[in-house]
C-alpha atoms as a PDB file:
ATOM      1  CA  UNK A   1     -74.732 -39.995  32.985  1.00  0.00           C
ATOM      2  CA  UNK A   2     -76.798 -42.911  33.449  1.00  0.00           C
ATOM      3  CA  UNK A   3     -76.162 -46.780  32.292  1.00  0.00           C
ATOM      4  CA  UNK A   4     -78.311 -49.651  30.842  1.00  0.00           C
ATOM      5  CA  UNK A   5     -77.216 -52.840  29.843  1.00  0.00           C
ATOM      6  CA  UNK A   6     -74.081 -52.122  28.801  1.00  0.00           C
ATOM      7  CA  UNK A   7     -73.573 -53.572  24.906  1.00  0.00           C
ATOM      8  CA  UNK A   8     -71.003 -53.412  22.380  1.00  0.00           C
ATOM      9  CA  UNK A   9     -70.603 -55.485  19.257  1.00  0.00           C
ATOM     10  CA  UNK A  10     -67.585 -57.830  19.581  1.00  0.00           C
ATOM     11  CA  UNK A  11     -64.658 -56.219  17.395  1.00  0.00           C
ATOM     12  CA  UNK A  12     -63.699 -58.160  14.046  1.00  0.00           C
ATOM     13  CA  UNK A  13     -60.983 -60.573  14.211  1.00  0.00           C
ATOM     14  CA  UNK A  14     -57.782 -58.928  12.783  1.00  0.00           C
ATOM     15  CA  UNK A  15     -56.475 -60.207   9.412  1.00  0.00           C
ATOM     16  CA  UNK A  16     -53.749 -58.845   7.520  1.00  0.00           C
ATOM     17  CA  UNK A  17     -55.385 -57.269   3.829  1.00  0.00           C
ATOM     18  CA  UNK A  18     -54.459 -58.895   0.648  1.00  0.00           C
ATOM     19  CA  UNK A  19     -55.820 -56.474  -1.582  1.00  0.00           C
ATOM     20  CA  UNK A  20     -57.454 -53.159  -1.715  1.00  0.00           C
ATOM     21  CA  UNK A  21     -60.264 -54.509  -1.053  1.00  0.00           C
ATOM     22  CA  UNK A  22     -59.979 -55.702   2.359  1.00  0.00           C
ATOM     23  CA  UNK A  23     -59.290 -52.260   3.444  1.00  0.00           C
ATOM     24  CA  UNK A  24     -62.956 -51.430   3.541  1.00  0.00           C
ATOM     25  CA  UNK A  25     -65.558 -53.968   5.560  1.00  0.00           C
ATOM     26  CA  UNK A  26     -67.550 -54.890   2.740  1.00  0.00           C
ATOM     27  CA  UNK A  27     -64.972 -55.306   0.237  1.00  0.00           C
ATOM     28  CA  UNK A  28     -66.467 -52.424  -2.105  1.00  0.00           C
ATOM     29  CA  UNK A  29     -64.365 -51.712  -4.943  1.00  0.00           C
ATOM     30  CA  UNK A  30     -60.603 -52.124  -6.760  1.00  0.00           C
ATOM     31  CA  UNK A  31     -58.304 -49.288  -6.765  1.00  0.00           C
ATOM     32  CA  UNK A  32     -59.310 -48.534 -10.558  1.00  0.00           C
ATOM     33  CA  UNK A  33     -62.937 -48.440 -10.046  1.00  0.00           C
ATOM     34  CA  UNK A  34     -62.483 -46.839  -6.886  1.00  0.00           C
ATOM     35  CA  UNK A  35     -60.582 -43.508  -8.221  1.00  0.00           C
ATOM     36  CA  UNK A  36     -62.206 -43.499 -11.474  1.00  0.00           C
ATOM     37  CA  UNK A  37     -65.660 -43.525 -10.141  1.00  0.00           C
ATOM     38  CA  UNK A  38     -65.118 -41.702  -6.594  1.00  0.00           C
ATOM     39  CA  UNK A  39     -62.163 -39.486  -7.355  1.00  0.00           C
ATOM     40  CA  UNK A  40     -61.800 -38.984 -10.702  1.00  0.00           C
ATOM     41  CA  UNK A  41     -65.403 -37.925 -11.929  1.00  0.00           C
ATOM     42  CA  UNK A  42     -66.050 -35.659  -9.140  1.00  0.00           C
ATOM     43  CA  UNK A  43     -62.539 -33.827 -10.034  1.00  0.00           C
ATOM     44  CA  UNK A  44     -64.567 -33.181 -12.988  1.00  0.00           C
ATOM     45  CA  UNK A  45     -67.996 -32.332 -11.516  1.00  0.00           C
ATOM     46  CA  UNK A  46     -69.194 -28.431 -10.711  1.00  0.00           C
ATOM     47  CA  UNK A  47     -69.134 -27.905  -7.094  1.00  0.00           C
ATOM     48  CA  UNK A  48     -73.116 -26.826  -6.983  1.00  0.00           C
ATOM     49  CA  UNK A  49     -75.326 -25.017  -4.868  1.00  0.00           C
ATOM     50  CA  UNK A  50     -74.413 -21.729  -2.342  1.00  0.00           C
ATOM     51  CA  UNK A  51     -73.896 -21.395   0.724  1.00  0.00           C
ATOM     52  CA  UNK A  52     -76.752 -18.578   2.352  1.00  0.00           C
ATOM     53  CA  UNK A  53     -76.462 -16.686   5.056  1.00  0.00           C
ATOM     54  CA  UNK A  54     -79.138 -18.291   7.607  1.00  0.00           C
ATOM     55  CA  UNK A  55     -82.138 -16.159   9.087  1.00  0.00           C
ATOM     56  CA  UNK A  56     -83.013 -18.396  12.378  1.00  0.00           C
ATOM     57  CA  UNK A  57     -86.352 -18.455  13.801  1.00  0.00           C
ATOM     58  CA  UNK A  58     -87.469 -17.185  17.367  1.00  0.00           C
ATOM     59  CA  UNK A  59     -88.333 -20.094  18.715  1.00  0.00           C
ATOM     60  CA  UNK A  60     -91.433 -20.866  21.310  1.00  0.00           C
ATOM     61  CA  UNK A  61     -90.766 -23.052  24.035  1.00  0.00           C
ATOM     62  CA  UNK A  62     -91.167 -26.505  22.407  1.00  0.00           C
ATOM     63  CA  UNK A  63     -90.472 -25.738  19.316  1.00  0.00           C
ATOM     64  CA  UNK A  64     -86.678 -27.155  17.364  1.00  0.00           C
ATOM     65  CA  UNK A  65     -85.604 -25.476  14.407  1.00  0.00           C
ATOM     66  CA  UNK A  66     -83.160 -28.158  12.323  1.00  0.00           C
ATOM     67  CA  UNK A  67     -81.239 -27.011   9.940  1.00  0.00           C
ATOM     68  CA  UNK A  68     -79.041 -28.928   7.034  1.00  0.00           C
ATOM     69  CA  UNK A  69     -75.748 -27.786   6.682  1.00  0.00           C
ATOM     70  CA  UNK A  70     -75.204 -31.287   4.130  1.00  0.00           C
ATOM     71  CA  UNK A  71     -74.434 -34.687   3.648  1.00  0.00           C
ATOM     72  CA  UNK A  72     -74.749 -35.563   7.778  1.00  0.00           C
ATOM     73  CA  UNK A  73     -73.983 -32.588   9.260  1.00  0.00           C
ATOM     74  CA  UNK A  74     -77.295 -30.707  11.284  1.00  0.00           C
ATOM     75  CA  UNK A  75     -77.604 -27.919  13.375  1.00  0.00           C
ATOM     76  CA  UNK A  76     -80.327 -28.678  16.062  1.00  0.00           C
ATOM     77  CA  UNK A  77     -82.066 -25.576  17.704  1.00  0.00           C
ATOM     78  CA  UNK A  78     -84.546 -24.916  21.015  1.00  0.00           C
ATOM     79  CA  UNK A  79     -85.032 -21.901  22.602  1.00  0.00           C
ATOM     80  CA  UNK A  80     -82.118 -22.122  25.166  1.00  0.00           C
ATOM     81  CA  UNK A  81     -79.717 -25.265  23.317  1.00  0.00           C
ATOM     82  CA  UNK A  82     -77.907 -25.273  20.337  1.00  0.00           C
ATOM     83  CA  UNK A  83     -76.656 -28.791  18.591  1.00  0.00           C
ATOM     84  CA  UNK A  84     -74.630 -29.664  15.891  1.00  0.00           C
ATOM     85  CA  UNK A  85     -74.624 -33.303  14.859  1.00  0.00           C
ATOM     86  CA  UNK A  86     -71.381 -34.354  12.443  1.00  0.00           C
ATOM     87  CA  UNK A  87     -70.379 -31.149  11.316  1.00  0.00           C
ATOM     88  CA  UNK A  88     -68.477 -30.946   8.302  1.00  0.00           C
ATOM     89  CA  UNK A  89     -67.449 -27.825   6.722  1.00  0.00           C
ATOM     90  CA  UNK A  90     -64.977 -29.283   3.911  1.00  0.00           C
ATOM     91  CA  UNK A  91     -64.541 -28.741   0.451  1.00  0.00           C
ATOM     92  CA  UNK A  92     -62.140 -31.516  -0.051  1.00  0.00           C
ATOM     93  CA  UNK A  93     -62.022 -34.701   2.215  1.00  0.00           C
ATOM     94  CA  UNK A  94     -58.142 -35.691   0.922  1.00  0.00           C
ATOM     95  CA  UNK A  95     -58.817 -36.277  -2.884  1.00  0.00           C
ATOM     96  CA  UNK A  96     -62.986 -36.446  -2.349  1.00  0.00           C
ATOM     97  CA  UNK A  97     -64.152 -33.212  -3.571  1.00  0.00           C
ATOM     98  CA  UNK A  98     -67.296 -32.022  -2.699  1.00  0.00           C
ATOM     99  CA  UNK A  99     -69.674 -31.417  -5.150  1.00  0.00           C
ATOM    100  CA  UNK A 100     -72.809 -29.557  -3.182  1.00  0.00           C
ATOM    101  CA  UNK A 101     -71.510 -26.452  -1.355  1.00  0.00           C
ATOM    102  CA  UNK A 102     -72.288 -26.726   2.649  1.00  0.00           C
ATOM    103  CA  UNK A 103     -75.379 -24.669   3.364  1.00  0.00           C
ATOM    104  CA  UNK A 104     -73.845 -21.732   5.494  1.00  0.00           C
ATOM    105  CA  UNK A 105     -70.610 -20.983   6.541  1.00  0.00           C
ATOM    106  CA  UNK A 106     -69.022 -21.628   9.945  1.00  0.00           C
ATOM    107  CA  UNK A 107     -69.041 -17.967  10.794  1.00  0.00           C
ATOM    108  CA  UNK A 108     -72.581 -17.805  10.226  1.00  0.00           C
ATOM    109  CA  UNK A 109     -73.643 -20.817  13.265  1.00  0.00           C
ATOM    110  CA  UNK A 110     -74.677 -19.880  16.567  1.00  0.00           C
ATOM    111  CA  UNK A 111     -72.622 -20.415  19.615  1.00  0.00           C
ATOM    112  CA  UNK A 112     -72.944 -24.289  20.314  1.00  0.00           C
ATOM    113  CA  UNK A 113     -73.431 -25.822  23.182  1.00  0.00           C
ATOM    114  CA  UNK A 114     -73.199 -29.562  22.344  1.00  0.00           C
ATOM    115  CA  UNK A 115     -71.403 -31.274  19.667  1.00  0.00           C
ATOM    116  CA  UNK A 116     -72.641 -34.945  18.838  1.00  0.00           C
ATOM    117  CA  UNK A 117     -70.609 -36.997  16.529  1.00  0.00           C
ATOM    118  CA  UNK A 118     -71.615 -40.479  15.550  1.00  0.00           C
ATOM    119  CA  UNK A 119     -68.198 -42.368  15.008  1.00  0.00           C
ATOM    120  CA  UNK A 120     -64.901 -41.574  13.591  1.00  0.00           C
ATOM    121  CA  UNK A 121     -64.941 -42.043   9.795  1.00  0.00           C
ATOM    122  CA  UNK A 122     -63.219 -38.560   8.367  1.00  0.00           C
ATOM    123  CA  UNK A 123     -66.549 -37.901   6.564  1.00  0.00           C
ATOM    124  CA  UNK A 124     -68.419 -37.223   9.969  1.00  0.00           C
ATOM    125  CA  UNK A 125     -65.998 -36.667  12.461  1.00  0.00           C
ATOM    126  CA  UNK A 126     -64.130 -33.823  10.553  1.00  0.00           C
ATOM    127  CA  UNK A 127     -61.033 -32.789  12.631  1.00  0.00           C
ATOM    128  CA  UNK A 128     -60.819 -29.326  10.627  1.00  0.00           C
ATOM    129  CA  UNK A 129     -64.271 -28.454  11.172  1.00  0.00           C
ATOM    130  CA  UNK A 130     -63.930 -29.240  14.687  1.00  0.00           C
ATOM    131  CA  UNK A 131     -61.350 -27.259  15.217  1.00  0.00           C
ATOM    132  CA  UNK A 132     -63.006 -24.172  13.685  1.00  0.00           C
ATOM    133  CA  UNK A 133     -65.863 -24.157  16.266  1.00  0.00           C
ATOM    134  CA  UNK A 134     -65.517 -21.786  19.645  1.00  0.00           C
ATOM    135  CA  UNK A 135     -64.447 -23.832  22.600  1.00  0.00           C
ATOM    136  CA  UNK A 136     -67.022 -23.559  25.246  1.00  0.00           C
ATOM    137  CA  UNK A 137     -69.071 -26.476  24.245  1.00  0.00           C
ATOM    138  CA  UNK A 138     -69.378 -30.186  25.314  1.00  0.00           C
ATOM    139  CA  UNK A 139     -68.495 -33.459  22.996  1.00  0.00           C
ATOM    140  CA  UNK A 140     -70.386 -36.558  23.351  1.00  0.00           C
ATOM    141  CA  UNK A 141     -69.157 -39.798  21.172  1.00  0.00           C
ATOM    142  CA  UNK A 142     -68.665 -43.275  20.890  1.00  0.00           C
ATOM    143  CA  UNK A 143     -66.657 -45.309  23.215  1.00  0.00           C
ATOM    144  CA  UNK A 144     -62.961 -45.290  21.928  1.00  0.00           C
ATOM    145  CA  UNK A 145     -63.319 -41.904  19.803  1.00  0.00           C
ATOM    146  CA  UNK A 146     -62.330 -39.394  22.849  1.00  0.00           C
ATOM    147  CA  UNK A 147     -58.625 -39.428  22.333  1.00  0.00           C
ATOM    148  CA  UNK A 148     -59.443 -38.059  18.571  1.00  0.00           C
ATOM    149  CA  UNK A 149     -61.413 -35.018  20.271  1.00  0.00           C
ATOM    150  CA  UNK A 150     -58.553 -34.200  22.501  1.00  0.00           C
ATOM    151  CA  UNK A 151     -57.100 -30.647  21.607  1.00  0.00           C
ATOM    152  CA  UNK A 152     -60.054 -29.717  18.996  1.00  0.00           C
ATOM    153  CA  UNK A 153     -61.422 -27.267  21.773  1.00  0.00           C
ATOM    154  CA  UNK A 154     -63.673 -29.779  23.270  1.00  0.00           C
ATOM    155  CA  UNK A 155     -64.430 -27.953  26.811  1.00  0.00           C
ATOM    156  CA  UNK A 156     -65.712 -31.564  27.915  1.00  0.00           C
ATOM    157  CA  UNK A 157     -65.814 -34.907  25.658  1.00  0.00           C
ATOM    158  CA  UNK A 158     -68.000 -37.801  26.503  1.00  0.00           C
ATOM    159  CA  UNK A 159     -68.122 -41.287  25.530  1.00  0.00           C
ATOM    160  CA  UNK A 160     -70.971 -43.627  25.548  1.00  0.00           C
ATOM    161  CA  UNK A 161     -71.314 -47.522  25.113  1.00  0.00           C
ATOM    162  CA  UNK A 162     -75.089 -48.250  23.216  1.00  0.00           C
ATOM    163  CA  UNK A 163     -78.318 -47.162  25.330  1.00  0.00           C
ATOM    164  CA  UNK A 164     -75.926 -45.067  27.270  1.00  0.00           C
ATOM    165  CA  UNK A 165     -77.333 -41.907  28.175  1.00  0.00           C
ATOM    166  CA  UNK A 166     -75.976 -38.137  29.642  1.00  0.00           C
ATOM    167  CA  UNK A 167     -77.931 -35.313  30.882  1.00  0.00           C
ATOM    168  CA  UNK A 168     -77.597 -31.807  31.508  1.00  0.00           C
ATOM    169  CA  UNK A 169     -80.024 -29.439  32.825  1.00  0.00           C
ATOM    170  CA  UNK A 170     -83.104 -30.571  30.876  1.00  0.00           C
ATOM    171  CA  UNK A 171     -81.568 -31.845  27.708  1.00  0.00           C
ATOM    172  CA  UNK A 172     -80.555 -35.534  27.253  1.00  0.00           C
ATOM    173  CA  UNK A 173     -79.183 -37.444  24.822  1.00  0.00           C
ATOM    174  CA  UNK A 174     -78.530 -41.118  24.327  1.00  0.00           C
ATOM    175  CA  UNK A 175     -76.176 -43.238  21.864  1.00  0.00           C
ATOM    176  CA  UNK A 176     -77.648 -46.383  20.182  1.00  0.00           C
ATOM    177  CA  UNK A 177     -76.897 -49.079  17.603  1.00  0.00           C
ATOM    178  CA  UNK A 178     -76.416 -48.767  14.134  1.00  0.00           C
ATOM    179  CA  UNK A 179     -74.842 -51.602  11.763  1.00  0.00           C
ATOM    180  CA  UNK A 180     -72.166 -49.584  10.480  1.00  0.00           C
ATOM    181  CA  UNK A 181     -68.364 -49.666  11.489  1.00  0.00           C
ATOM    182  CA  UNK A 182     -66.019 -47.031  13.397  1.00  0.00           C
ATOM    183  CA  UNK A 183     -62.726 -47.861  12.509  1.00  0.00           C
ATOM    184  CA  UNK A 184     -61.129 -44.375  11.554  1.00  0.00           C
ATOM    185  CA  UNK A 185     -57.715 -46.315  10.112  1.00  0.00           C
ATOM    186  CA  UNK A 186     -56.473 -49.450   9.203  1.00  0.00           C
ATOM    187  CA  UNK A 187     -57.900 -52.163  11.940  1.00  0.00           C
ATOM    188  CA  UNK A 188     -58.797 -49.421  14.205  1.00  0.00           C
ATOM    189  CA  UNK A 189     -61.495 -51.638  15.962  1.00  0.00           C
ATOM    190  CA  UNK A 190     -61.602 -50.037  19.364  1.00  0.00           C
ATOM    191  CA  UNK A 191     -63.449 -47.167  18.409  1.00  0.00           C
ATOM    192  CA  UNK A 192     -67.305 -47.084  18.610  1.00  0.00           C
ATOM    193  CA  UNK A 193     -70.248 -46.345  16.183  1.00  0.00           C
ATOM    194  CA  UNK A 194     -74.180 -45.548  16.469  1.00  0.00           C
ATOM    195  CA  UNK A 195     -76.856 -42.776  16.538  1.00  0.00           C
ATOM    196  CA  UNK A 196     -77.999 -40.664  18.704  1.00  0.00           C
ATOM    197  CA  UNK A 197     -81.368 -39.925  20.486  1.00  0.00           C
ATOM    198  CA  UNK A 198     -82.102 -35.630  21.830  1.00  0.00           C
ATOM    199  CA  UNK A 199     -84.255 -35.303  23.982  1.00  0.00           C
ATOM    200  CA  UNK A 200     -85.290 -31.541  25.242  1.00  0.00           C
ATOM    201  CA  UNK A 201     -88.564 -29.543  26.087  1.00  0.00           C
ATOM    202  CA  UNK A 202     -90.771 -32.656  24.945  1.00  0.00           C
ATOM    203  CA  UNK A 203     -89.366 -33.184  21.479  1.00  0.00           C
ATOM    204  CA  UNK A 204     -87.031 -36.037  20.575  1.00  0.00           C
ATOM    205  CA  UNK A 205     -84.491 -35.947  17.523  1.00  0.00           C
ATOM    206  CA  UNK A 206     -83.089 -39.011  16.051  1.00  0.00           C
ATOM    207  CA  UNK A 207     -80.172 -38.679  13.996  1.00  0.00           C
ATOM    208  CA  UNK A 208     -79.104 -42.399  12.655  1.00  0.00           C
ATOM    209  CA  UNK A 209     -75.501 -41.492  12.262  1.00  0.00           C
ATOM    210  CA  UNK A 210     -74.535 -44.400   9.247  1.00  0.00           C
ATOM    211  CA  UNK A 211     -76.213 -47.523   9.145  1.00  0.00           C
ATOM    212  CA  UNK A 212     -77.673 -50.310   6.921  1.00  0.00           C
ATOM    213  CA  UNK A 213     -80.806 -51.413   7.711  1.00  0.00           C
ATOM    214  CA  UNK A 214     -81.703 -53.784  10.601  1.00  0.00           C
ATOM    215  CA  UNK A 215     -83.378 -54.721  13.348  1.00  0.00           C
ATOM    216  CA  UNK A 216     -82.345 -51.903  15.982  1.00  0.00           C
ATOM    217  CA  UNK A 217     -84.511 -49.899  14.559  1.00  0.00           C
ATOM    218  CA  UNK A 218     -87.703 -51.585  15.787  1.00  0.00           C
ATOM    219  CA  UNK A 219     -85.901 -51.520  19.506  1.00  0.00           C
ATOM    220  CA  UNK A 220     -84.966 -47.873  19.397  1.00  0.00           C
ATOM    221  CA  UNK A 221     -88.632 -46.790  18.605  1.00  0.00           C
ATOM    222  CA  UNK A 222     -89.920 -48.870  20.902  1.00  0.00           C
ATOM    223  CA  UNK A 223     -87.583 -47.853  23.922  1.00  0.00           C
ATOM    224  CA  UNK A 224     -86.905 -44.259  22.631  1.00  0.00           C
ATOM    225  CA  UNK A 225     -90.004 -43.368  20.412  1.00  0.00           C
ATOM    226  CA  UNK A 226     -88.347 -40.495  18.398  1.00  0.00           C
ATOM    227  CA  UNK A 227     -90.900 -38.161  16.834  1.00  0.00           C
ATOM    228  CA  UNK A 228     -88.512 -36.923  13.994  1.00  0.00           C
ATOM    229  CA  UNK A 229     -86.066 -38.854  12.435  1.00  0.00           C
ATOM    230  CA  UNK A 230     -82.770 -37.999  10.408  1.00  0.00           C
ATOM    231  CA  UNK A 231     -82.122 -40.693   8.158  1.00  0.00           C
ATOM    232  CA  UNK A 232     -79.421 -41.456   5.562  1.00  0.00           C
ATOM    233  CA  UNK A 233     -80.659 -42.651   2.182  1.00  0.00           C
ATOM    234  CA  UNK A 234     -77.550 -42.517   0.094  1.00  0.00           C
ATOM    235  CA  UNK A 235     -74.441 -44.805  -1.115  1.00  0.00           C
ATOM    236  CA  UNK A 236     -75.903 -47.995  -1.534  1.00  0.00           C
ATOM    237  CA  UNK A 237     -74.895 -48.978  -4.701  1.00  0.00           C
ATOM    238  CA  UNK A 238     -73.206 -51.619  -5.380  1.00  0.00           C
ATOM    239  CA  UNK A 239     -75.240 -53.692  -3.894  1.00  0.00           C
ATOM    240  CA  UNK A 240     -72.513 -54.437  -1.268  1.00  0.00           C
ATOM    241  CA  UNK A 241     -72.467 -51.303   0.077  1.00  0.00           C
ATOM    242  CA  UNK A 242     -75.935 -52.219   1.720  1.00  0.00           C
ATOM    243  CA  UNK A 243     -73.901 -54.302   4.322  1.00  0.00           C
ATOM    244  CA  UNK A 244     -73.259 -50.675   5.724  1.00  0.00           C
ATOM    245  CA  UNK A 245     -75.594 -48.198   4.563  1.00  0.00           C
ATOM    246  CA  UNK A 246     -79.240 -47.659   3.381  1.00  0.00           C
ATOM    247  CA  UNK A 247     -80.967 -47.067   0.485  1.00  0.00           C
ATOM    248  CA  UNK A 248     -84.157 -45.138   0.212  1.00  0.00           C
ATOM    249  CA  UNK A 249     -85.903 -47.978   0.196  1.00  0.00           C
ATOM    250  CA  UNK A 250     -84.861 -49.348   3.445  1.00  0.00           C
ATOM    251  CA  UNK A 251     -84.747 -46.060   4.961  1.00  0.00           C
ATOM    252  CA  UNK A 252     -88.421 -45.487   4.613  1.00  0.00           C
ATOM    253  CA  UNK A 253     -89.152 -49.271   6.277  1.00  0.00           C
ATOM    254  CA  UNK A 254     -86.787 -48.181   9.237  1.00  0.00           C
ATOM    255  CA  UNK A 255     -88.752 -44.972   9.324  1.00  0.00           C
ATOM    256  CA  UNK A 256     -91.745 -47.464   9.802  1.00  0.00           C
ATOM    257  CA  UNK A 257     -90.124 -49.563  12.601  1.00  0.00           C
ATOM    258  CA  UNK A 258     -88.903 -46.878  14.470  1.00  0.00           C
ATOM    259  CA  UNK A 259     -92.836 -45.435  13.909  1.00  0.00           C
ATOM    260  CA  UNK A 260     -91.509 -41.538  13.801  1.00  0.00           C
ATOM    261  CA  UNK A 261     -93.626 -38.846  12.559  1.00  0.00           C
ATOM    262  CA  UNK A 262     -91.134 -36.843  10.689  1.00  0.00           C
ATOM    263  CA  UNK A 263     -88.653 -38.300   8.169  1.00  0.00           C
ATOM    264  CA  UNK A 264     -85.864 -36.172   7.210  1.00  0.00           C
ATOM    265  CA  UNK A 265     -83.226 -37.568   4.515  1.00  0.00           C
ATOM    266  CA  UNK A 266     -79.702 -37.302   4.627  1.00  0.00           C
ATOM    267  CA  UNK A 267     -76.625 -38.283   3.589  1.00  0.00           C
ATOM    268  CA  UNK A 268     -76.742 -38.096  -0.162  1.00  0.00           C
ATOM    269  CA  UNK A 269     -76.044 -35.134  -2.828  1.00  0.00           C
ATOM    270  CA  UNK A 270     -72.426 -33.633  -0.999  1.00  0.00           C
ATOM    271  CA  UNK A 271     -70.417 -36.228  -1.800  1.00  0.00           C
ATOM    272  CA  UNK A 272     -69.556 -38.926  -4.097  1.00  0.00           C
ATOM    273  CA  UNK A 273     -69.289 -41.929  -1.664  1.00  0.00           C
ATOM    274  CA  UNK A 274     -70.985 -44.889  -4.266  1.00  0.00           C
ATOM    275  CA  UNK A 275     -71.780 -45.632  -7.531  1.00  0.00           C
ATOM    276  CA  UNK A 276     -75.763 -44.342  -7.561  1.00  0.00           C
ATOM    277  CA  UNK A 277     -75.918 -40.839  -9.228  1.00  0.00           C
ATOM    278  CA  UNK A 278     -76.500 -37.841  -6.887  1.00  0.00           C
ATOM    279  CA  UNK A 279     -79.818 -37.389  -7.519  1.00  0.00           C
ATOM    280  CA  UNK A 280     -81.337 -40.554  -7.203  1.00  0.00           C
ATOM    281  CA  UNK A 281     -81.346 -41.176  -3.799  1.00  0.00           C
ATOM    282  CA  UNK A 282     -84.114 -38.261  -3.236  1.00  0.00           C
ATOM    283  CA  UNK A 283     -85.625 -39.017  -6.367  1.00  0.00           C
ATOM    284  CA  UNK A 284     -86.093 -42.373  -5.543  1.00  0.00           C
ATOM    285  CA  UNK A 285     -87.203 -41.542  -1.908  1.00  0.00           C
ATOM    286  CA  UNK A 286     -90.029 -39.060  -3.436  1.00  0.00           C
ATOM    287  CA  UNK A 287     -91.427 -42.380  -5.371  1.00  0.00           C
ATOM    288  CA  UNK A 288     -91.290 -44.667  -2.594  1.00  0.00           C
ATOM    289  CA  UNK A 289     -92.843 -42.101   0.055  1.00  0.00           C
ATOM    290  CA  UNK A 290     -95.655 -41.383  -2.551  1.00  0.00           C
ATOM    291  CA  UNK A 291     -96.792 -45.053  -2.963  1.00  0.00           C
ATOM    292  CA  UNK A 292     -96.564 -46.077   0.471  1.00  0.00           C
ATOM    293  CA  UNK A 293     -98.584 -42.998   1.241  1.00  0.00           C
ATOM    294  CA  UNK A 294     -95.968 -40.913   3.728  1.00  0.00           C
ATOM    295  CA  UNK A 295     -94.919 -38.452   1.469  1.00  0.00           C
ATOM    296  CA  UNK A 296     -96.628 -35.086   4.005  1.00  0.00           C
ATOM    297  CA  UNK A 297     -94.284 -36.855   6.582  1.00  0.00           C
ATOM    298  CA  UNK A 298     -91.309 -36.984   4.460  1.00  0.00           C
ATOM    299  CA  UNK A 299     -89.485 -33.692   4.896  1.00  0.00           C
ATOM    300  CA  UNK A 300     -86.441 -32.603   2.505  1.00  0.00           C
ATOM    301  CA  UNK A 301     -84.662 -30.028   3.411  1.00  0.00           C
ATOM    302  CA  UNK A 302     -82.746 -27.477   1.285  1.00  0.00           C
ATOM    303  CA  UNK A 303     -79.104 -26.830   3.016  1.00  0.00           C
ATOM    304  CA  UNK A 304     -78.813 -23.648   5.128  1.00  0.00           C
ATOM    305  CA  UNK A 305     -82.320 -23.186   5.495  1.00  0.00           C
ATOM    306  CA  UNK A 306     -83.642 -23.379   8.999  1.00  0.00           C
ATOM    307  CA  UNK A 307     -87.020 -25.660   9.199  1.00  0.00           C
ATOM    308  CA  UNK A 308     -89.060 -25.455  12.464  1.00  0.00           C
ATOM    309  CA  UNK A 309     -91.390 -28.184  14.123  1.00  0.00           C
END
């Protein structure tokens, strides 16, 4: 493992919550709203879509096959390293029901030999799911998650502070910022939060874990240059939930700044984290990407189905 600069964003100054809507960092919603528009409506929403039995490529040295399992969950594929970024197989996430099936099944996957998981929230660090996978693999995670990963099978778990790197063999991979939050419970501010650059037979994979927009992005293209880049586009409405995630809008500028080639959406359509209908967010990503001209760049993947570069 090698070190930078080591950085970490001071944690927030504990105050005890007055309301419901302290619980969450940018004060999103009231209970009402909150189960009405989160819990209640997707009670009543078909689950959609099916999930396929993959047919993975032979792959060329040089050549990744990613595939969308949903929401933020990826498997990552070269010829000799398999990667799964946030898995998460669930139908339910406590009352949150999801409402796009996950592309394939757990059975279907690969062996995997490295697990990446961007921070703790339940929606990407999925215990269950975790637990599921076979147990000769490595972990690697934000500073303060490892005691979570203990006893899910983990043959190794890792932690890394931003620009933090670990190699093995040929592969590397290195955390960096986001401007999200990784508190997994009630002021749980020890635990870390951020994205993560793969590096392997020439290519590197950016996956931006959760994040509103800022300026990191412009600093991880610059010191990282990742040639394709995951990106989430969904839950930014209200307009408060943009202190912590993206819209398309902003996506496609920190696309820009981080001056990928490839621009592959996420996080949107599998569940209903925000008050923006499911479909906008790639609707609304198809209309930006057209007028600024990026739209061949801009790569949407169908869940389950393997795409290679």
């Amino acid at each position: 493992m090698t070190k930078a600069t080591t950085h970490r964003p001071e944690p927030p100054r504990k105050k005890f919550p007055r309301s419901f809507k302290d619980l969450t960092p940018a004060k999103h919603f009231n209970p009402r709203t909150f189960f009405q528009e989160l819990i209640w409506k997707g009670w009543f929403t078909p689950r959609r879509g099916e999930s396929r039995r993959p047919v993975f490529p032979k792959l060329k040295t040089g050549e990744v096959a990613i595939t969308w399992i949903g929401h933020a969950s990826f498997l990552i594929q070269f010829t000799d390293l398999n990667v799964l970024v946030d898995p998460n197989f669930a139908n339910w996430l406590f009352l949150m029901k999801r409402i796009k099936h996950a592309g394939l099944k757990i059975k279907d996957l690969p062996p995997i030999d490295l697990v990446l998981l961007t921070h703790a929230h339940f929606d990407h660090f999925h215990k269950p799911t975790l637990r599921k996978l076979a147990a000769t693999k490595i972990g690697v995670m934000p500073w303060g998650v490892g005691d979570l990963a203990r006893n899910l099978g983990f043959a190794r778990i890792v932690e890394l502070d931003w620009w933090e790197s670990f190699a093995q063999k040929d592969w590397k991979v290195t955390f960096t910022p986001s401007k999200h939050w990784g508190a997994r419970t009630l002021h749980d501010s020890h635990r870390g939060y951020g994205g993560f650059v793969l590096e392997h037979q020439g290519r590197k994979i950016y996956h931006a874990g959760d994040s509103a927009y800022f300026d990191g992005f412009t600093e991880i293209g610059k010191k990282l240059a990742p040639e394709i880049a995951l990106l989430p586009i969904g839950a930014y409405h209200p307009e408060s939930f943009r202190k912590v995630h993206m819209g398309p809008d902003e996506a496609v500028t920190a696309f820009k700044d981080l001056r990928a080639k490839v621009f592959v959406p996420m996080h949107y359509g599998t569940f209903k984290l925000s008050f923006e209908s499911m479909e906008e967010p790639i609707d609304w990503l198809r209309e930006i990407a057209a007028e600024e001209h990026i739209l061949k760049r801009v790569k949407i993947l169908d869940e389950g189905r393997p795409r290679v570069f």
